[in-house]
PDB file of N, CA and C in Angstrom:
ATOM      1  N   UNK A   1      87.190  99.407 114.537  1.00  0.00           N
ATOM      2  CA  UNK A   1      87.268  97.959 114.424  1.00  0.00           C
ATOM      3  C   UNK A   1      88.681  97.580 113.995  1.00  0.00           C
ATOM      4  N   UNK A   2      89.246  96.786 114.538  1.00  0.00           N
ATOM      5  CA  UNK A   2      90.176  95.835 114.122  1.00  0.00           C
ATOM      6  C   UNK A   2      90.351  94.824 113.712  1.00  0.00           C
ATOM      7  N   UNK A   3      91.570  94.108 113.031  1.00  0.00           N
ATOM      8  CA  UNK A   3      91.699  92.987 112.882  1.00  0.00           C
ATOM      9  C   UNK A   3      92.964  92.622 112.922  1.00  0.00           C
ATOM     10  N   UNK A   4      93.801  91.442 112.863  1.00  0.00           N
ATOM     11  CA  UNK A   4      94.983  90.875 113.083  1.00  0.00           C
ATOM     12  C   UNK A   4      95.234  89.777 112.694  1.00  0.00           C
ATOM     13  N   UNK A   5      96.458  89.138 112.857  1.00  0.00           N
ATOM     14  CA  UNK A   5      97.310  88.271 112.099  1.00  0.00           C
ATOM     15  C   UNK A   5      98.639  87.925 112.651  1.00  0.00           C
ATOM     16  N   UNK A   6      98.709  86.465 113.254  1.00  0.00           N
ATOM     17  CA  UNK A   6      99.494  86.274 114.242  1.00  0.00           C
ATOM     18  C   UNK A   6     100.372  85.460 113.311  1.00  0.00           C
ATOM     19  N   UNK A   7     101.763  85.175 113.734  1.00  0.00           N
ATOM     20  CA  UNK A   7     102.286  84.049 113.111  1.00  0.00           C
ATOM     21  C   UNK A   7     103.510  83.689 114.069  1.00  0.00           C
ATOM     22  N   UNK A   8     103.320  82.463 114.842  1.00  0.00           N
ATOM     23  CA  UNK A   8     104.315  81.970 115.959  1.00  0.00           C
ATOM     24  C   UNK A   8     105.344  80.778 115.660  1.00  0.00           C
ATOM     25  N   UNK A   9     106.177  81.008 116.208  1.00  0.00           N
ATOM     26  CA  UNK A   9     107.138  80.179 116.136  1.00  0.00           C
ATOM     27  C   UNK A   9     107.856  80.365 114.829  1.00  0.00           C
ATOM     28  N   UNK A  10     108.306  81.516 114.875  1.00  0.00           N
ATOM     29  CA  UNK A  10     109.193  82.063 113.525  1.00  0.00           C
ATOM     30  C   UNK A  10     110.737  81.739 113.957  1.00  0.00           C
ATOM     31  N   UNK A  11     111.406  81.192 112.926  1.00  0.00           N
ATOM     32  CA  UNK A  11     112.614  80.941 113.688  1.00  0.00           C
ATOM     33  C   UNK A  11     113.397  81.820 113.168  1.00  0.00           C
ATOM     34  N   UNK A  12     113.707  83.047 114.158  1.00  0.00           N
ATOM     35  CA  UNK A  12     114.257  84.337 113.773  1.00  0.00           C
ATOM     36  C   UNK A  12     114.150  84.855 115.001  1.00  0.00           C
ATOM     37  N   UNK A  13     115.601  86.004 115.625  1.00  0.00           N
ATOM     38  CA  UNK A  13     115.078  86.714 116.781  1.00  0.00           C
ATOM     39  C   UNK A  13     114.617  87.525 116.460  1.00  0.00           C
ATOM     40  N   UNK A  14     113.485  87.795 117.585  1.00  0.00           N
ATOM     41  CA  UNK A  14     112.724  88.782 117.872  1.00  0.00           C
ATOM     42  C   UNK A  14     113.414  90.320 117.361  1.00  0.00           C
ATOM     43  N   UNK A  15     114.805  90.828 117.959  1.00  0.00           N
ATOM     44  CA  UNK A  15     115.371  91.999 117.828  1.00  0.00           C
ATOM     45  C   UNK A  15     115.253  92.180 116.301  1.00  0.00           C
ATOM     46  N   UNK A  16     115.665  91.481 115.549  1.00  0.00           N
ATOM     47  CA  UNK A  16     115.820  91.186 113.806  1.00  0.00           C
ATOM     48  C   UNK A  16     114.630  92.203 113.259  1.00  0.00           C
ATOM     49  N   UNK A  17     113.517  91.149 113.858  1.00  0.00           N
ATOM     50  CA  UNK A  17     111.851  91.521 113.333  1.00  0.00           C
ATOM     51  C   UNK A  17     111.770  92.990 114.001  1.00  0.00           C
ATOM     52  N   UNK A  18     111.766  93.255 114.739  1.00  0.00           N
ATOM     53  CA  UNK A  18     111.409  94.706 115.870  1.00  0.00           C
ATOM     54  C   UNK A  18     112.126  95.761 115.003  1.00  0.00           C
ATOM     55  N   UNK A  19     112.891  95.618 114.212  1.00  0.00           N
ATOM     56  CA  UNK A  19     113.487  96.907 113.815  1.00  0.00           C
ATOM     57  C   UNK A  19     112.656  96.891 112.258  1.00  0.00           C
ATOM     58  N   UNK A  20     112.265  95.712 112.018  1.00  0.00           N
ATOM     59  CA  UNK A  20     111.163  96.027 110.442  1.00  0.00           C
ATOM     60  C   UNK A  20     110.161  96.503 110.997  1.00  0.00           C
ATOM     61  N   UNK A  21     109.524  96.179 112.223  1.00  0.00           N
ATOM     62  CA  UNK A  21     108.025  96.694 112.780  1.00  0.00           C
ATOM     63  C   UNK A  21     108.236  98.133 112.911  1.00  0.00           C
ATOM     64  N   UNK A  22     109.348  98.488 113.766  1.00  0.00           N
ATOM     65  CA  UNK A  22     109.332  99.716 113.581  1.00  0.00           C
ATOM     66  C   UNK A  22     109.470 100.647 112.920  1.00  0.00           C
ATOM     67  N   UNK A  23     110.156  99.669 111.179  1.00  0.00           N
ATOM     68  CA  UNK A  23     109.947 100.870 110.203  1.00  0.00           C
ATOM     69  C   UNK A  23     108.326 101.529 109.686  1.00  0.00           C
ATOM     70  N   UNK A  24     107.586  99.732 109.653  1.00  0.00           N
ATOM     71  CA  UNK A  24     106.372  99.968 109.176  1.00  0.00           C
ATOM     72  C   UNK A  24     105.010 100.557 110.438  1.00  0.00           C
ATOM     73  N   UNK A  25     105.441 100.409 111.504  1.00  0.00           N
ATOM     74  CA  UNK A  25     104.344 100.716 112.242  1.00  0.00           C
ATOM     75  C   UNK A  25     103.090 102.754 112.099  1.00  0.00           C
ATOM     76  N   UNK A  26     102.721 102.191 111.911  1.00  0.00           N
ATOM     77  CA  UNK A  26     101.530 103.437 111.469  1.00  0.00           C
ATOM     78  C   UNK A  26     101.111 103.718 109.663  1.00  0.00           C
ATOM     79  N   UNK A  27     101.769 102.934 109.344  1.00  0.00           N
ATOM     80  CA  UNK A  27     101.686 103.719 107.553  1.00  0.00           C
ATOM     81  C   UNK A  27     100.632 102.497 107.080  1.00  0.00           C
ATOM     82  N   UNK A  28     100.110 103.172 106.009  1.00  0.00           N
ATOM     83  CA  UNK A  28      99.135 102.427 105.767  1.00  0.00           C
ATOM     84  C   UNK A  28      99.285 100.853 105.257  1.00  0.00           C
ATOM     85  N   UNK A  29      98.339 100.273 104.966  1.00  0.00           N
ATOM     86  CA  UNK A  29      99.335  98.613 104.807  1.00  0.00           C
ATOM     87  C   UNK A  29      99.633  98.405 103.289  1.00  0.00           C
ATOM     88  N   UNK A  30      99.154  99.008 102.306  1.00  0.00           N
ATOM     89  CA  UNK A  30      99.295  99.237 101.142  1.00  0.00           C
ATOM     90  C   UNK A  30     100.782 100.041 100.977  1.00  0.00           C
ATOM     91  N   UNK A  31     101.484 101.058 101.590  1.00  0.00           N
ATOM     92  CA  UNK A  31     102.470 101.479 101.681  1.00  0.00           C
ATOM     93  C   UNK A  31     103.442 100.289 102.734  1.00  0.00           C
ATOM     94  N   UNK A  32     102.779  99.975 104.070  1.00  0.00           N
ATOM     95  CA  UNK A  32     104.087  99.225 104.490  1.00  0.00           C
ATOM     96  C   UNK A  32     104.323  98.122 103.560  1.00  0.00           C
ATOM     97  N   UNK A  33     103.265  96.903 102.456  1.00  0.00           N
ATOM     98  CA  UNK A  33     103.671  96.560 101.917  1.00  0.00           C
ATOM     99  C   UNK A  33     104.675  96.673 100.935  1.00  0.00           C
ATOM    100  N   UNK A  34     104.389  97.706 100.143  1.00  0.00           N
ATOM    101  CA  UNK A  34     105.796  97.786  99.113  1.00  0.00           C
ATOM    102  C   UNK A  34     106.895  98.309  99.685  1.00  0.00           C
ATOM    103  N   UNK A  35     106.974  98.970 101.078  1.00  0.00           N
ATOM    104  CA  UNK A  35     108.297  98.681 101.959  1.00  0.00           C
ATOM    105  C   UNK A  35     108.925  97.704 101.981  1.00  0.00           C
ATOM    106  N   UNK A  36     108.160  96.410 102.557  1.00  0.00           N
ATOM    107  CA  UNK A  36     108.432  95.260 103.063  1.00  0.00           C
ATOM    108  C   UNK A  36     109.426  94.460 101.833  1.00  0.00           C
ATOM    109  N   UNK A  37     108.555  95.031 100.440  1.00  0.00           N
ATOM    110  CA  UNK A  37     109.227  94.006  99.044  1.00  0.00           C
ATOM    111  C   UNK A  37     110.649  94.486  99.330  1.00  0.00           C
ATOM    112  N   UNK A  38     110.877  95.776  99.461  1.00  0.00           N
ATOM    113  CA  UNK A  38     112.475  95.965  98.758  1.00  0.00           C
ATOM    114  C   UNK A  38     112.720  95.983  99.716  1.00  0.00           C
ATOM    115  N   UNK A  39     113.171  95.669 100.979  1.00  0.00           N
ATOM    116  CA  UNK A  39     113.582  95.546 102.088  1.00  0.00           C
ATOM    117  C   UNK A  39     114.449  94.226 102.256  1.00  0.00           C
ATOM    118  N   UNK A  40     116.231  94.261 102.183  1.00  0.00           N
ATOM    119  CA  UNK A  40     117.162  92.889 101.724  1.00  0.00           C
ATOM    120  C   UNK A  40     117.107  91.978 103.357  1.00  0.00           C
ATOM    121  N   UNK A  41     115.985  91.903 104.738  1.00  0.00           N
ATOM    122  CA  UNK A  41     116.354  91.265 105.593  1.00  0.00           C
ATOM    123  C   UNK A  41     115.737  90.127 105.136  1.00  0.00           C
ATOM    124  N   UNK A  42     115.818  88.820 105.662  1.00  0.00           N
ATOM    125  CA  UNK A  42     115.080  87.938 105.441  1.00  0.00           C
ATOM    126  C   UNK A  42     114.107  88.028 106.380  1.00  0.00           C
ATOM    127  N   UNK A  43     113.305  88.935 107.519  1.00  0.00           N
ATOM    128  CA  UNK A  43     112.321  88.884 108.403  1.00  0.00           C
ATOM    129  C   UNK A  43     111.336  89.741 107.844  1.00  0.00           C
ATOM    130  N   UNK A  44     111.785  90.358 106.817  1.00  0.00           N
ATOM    131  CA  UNK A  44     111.256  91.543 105.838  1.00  0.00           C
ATOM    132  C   UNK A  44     109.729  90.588 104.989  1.00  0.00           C
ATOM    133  N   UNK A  45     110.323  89.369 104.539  1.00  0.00           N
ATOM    134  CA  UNK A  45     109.183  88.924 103.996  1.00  0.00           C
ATOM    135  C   UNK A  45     108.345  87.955 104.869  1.00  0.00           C
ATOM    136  N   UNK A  46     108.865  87.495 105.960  1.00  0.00           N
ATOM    137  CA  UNK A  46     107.919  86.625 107.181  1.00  0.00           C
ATOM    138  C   UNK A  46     107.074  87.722 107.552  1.00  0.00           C
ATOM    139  N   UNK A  47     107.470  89.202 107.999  1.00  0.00           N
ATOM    140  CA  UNK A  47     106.553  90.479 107.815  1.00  0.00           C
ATOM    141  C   UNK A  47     105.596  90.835 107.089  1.00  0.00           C
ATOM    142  N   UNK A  48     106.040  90.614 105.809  1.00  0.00           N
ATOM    143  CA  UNK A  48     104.941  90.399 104.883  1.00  0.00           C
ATOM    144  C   UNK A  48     103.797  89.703 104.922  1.00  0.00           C
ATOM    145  N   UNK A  49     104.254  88.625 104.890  1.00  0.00           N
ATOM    146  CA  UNK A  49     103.522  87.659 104.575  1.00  0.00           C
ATOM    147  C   UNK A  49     102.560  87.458 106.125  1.00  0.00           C
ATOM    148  N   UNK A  50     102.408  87.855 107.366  1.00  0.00           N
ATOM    149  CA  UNK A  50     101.645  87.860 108.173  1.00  0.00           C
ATOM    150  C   UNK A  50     100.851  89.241 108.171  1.00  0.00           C
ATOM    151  N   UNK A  51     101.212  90.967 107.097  1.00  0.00           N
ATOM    152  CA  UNK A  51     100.416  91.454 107.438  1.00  0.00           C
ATOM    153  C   UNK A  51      99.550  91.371 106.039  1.00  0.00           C
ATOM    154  N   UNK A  52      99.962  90.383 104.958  1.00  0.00           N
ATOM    155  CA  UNK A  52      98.651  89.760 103.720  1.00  0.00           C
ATOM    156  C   UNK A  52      97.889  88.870 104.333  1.00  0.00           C
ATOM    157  N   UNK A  53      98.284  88.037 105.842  1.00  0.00           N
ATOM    158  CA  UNK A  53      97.295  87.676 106.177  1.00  0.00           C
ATOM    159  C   UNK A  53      96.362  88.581 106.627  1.00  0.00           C
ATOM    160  N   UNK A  54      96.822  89.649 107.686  1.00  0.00           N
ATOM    161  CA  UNK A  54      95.839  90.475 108.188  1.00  0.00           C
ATOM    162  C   UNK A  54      95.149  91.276 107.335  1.00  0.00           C
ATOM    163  N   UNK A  55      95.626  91.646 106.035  1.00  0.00           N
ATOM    164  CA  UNK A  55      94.864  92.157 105.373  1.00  0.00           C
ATOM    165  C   UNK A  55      93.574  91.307 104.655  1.00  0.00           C
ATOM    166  N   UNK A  56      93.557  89.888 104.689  1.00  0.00           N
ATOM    167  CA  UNK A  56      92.544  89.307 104.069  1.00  0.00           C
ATOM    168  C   UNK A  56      92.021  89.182 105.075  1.00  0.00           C
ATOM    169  N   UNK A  57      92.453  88.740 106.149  1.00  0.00           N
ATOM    170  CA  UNK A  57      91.239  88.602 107.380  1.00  0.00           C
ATOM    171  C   UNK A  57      90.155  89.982 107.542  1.00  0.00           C
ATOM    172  N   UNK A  58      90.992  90.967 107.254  1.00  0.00           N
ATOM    173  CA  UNK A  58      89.785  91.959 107.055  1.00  0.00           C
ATOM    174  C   UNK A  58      89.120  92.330 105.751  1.00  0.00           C
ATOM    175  N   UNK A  59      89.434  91.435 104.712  1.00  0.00           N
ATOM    176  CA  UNK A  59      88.413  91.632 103.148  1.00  0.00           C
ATOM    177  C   UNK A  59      87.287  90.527 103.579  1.00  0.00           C
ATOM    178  N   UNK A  60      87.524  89.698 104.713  1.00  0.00           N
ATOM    179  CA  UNK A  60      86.298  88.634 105.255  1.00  0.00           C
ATOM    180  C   UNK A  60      85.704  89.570 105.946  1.00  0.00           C
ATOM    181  N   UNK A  61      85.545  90.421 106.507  1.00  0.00           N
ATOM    182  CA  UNK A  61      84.473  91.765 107.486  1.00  0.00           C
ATOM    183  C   UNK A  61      84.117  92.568 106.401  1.00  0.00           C
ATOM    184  N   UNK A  62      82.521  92.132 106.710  1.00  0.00           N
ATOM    185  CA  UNK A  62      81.662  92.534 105.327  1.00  0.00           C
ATOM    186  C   UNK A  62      81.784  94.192 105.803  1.00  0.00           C
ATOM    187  N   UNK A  63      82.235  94.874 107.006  1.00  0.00           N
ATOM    188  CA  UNK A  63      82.181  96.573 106.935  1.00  0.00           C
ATOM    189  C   UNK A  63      83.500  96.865 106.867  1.00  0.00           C
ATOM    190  N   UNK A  64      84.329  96.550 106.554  1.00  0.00           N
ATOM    191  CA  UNK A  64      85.906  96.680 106.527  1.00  0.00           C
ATOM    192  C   UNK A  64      86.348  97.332 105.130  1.00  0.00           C
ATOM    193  N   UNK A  65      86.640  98.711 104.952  1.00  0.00           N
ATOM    194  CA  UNK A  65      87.284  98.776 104.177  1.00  0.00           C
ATOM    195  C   UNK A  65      88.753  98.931 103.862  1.00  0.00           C
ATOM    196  N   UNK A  66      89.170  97.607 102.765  1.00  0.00           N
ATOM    197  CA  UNK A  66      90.551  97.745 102.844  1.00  0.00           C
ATOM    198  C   UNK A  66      91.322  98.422 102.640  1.00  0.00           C
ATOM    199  N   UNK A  67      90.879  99.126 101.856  1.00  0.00           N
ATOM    200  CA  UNK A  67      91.774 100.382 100.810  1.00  0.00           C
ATOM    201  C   UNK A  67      92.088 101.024 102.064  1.00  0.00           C
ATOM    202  N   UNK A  68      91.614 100.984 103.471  1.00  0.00           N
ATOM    203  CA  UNK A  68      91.722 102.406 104.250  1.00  0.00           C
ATOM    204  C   UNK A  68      92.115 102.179 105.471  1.00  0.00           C
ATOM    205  N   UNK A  69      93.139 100.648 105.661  1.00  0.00           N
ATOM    206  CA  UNK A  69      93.798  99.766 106.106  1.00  0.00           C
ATOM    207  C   UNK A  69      95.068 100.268 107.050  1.00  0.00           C
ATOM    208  N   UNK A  70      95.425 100.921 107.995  1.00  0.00           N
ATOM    209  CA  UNK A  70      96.425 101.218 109.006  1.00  0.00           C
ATOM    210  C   UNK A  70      97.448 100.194 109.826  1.00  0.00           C
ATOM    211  N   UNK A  71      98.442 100.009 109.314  1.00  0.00           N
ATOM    212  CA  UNK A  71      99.136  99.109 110.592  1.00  0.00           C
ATOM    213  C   UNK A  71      99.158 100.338 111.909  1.00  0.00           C
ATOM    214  N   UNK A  72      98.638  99.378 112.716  1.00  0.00           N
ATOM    215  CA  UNK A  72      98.380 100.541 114.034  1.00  0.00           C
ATOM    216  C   UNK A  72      99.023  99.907 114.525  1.00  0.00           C
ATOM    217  N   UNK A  73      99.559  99.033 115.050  1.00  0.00           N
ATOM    218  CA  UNK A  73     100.522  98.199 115.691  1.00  0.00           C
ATOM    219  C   UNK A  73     101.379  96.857 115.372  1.00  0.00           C
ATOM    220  N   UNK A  74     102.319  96.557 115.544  1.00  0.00           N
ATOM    221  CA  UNK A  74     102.947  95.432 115.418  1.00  0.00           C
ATOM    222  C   UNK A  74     103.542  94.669 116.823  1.00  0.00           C
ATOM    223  N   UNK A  75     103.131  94.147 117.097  1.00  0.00           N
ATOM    224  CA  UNK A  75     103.843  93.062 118.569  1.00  0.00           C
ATOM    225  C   UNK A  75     104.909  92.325 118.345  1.00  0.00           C
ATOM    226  N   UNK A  76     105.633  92.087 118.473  1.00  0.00           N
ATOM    227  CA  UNK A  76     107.139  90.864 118.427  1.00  0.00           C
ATOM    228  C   UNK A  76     107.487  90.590 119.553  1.00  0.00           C
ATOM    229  N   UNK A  77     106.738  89.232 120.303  1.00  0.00           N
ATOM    230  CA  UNK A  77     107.400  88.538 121.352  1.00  0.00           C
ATOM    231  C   UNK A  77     108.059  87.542 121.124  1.00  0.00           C
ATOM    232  N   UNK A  78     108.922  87.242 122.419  1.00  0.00           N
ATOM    233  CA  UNK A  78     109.855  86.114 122.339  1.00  0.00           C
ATOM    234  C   UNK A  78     109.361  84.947 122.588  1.00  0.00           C
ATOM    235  N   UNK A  79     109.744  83.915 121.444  1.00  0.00           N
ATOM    236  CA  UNK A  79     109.298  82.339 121.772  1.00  0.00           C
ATOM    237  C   UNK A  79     110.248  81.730 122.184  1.00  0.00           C
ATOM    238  N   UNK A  80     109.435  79.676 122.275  1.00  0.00           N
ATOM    239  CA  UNK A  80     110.300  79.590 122.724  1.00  0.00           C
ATOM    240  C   UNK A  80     111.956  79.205 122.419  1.00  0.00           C
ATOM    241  N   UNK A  81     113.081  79.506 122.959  1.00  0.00           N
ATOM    242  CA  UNK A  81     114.490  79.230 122.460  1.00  0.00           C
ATOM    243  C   UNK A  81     115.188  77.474 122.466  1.00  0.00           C
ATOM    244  N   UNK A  82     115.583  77.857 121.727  1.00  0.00           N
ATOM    245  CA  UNK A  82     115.740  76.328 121.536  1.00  0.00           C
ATOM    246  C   UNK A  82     117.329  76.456 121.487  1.00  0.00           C
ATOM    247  N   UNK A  83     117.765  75.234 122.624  1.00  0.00           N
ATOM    248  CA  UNK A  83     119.456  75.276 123.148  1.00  0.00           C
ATOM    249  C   UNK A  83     120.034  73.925 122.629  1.00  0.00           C
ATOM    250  N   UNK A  84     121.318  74.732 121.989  1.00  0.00           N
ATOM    251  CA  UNK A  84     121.784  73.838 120.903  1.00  0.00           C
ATOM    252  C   UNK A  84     123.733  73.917 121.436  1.00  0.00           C
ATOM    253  N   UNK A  85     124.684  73.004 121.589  1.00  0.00           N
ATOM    254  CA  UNK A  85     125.721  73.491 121.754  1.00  0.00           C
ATOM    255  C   UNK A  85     126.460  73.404 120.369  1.00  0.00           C
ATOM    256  N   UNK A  86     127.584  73.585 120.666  1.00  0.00           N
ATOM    257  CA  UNK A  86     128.904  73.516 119.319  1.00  0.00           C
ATOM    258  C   UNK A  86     130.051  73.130 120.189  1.00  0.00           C
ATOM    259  N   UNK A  87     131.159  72.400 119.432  1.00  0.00           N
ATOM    260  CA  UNK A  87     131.759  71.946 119.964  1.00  0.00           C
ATOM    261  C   UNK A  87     132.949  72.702 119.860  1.00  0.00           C
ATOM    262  N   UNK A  88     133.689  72.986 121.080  1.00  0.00           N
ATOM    263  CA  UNK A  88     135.109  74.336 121.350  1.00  0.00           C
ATOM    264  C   UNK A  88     136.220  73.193 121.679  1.00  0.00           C
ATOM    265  N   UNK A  89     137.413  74.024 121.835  1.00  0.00           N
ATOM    266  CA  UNK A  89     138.893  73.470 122.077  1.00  0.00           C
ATOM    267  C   UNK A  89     138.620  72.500 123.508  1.00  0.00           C
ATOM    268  N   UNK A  90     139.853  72.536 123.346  1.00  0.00           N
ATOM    269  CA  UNK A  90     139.892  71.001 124.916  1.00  0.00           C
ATOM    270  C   UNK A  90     138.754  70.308 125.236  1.00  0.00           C
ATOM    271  N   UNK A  91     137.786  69.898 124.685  1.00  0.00           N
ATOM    272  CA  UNK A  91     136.367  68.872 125.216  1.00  0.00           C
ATOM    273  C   UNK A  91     135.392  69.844 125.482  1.00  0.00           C
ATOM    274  N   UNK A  92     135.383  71.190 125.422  1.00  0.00           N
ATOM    275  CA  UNK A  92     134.360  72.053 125.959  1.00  0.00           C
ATOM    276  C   UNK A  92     133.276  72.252 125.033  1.00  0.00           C
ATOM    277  N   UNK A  93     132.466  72.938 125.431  1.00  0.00           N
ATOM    278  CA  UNK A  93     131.032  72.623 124.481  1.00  0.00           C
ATOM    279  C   UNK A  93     130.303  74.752 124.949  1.00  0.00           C
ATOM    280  N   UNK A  94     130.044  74.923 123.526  1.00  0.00           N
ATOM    281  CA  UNK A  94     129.279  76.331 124.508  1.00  0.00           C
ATOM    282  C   UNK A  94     128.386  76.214 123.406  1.00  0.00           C
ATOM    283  N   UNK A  95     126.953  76.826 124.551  1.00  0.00           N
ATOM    284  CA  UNK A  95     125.599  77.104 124.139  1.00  0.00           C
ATOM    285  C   UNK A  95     125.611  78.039 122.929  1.00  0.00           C
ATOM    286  N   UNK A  96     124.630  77.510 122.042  1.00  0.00           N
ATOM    287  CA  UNK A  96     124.080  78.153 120.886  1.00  0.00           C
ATOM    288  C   UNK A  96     122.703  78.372 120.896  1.00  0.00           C
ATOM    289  N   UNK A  97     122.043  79.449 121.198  1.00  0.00           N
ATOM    290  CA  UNK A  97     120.625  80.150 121.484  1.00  0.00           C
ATOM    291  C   UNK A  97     119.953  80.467 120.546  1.00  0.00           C
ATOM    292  N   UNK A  98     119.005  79.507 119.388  1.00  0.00           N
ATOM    293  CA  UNK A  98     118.254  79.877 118.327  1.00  0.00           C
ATOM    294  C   UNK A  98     116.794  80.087 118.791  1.00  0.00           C
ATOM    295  N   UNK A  99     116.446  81.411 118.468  1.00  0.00           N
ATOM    296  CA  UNK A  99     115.476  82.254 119.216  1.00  0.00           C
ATOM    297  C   UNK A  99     114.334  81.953 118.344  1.00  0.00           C
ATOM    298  N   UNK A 100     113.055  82.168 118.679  1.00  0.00           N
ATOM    299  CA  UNK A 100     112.170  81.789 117.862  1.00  0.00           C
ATOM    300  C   UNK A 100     111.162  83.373 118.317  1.00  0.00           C
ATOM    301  N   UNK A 101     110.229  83.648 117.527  1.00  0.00           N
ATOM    302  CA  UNK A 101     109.226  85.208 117.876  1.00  0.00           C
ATOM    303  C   UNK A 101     107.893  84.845 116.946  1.00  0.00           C
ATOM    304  N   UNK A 102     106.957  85.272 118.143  1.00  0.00           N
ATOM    305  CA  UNK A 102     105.626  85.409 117.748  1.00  0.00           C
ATOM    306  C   UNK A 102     105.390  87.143 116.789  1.00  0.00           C
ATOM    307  N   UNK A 103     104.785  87.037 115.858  1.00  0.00           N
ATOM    308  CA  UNK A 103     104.764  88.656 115.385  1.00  0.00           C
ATOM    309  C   UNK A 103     103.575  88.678 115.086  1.00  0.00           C
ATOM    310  N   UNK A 104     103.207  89.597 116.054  1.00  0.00           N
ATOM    311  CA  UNK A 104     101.179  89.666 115.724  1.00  0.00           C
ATOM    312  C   UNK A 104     101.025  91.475 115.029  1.00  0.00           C
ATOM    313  N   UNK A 105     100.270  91.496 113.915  1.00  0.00           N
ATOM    314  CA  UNK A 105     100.279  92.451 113.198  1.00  0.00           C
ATOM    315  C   UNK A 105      98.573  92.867 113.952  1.00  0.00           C
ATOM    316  N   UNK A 106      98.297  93.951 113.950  1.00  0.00           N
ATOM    317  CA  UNK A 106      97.345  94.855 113.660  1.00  0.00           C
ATOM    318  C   UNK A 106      96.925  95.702 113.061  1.00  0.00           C
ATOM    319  N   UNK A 107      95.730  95.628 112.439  1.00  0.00           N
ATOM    320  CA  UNK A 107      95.260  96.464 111.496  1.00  0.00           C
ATOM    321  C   UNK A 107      94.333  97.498 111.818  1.00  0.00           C
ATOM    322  N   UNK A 108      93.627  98.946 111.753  1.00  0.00           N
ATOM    323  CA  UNK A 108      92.538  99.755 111.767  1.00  0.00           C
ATOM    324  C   UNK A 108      92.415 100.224 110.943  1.00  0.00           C
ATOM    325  N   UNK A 109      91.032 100.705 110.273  1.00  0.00           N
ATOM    326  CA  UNK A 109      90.993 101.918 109.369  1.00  0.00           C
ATOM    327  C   UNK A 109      90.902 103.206 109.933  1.00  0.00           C
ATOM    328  N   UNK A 110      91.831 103.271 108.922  1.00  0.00           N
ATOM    329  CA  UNK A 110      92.249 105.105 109.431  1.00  0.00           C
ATOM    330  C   UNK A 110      91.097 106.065 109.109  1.00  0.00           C
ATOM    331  N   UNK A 111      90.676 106.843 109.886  1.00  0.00           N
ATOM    332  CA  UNK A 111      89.657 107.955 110.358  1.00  0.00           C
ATOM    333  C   UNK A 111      89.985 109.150 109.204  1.00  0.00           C
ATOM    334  N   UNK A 112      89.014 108.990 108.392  1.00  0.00           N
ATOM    335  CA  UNK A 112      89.273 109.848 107.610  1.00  0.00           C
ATOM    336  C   UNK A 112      88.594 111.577 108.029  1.00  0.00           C
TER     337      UNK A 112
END
C-alpha cells in the first residue's frame, strides 16, 4: 500500500528540487527527514514539508504503519513557467524564465 503527497506550483526549478530527491529517495522517511533539516538549500524544506504531509496522510490509514514508512519515490515535474523580461543596453529587453515544479512524494512500508 501506498500513499502520497503532492505540492504544485512551487516556485523553484525543478533541477534545484531533483538533486534533494535524489539524495532522499529510498531511505526511510524518519531518516530522509532529519536529512532534509540540515540540508542549507531552500527546496530542502518545501521537501520537507510535502513528505510531513505524506507522512500524515498515512497516520489517517487505519493499517499503515508509520514507523515503517519508505520514500520509494519522489517525482519533480515541470510547471508552469512564468516569462518575465529585464531591461538590457540600447532599448533591448531579454527573457527571464521563473520555473515553477510539481513534487509528488511517495511513501511504502518497507517489507520487513
Amino acid at each position: 500500500m501506498e500513499v502520497r503527497a503532492i505540492a504544485r506550483y512551487v516556485r523553484i526549478s525543478p533541477l534545484k528540487i531533483r538533486i534533494l530527491a535524489d539524495a532522499i529517495k529510498g531511505k526511510p522517511a524518519e531518516t530522509a527527514l532529519e536529512a532534509l533539516r540540515f540540508m542549507p538549500q531552500k527546496g530542502a524544506a518545501i521537501v520537507e514539508k510535502v513528505l510531513r504531509s505524506a507522512v500524515a496522510n498515512a497516520d489517517q490509514e487505519p493499517d499503515m504503519d508509520v514507523d515503517a514508512l519508505v520514500v520509494s519515490n519522489i517525482l519533480v515535474d515541470c510547471g508552469p513557467t512564468l516569462k518575465r523580461f529585464k531591461a538590457r543596453a540600447r532599448g533591448r529587453g531579454t527573457r527571464i524564465l521563473k520555473r515553477t515544479s510539481h513534487v509528488t512524494v511517495i511513501l511504502t512500508e518497507a517489507s520487513l
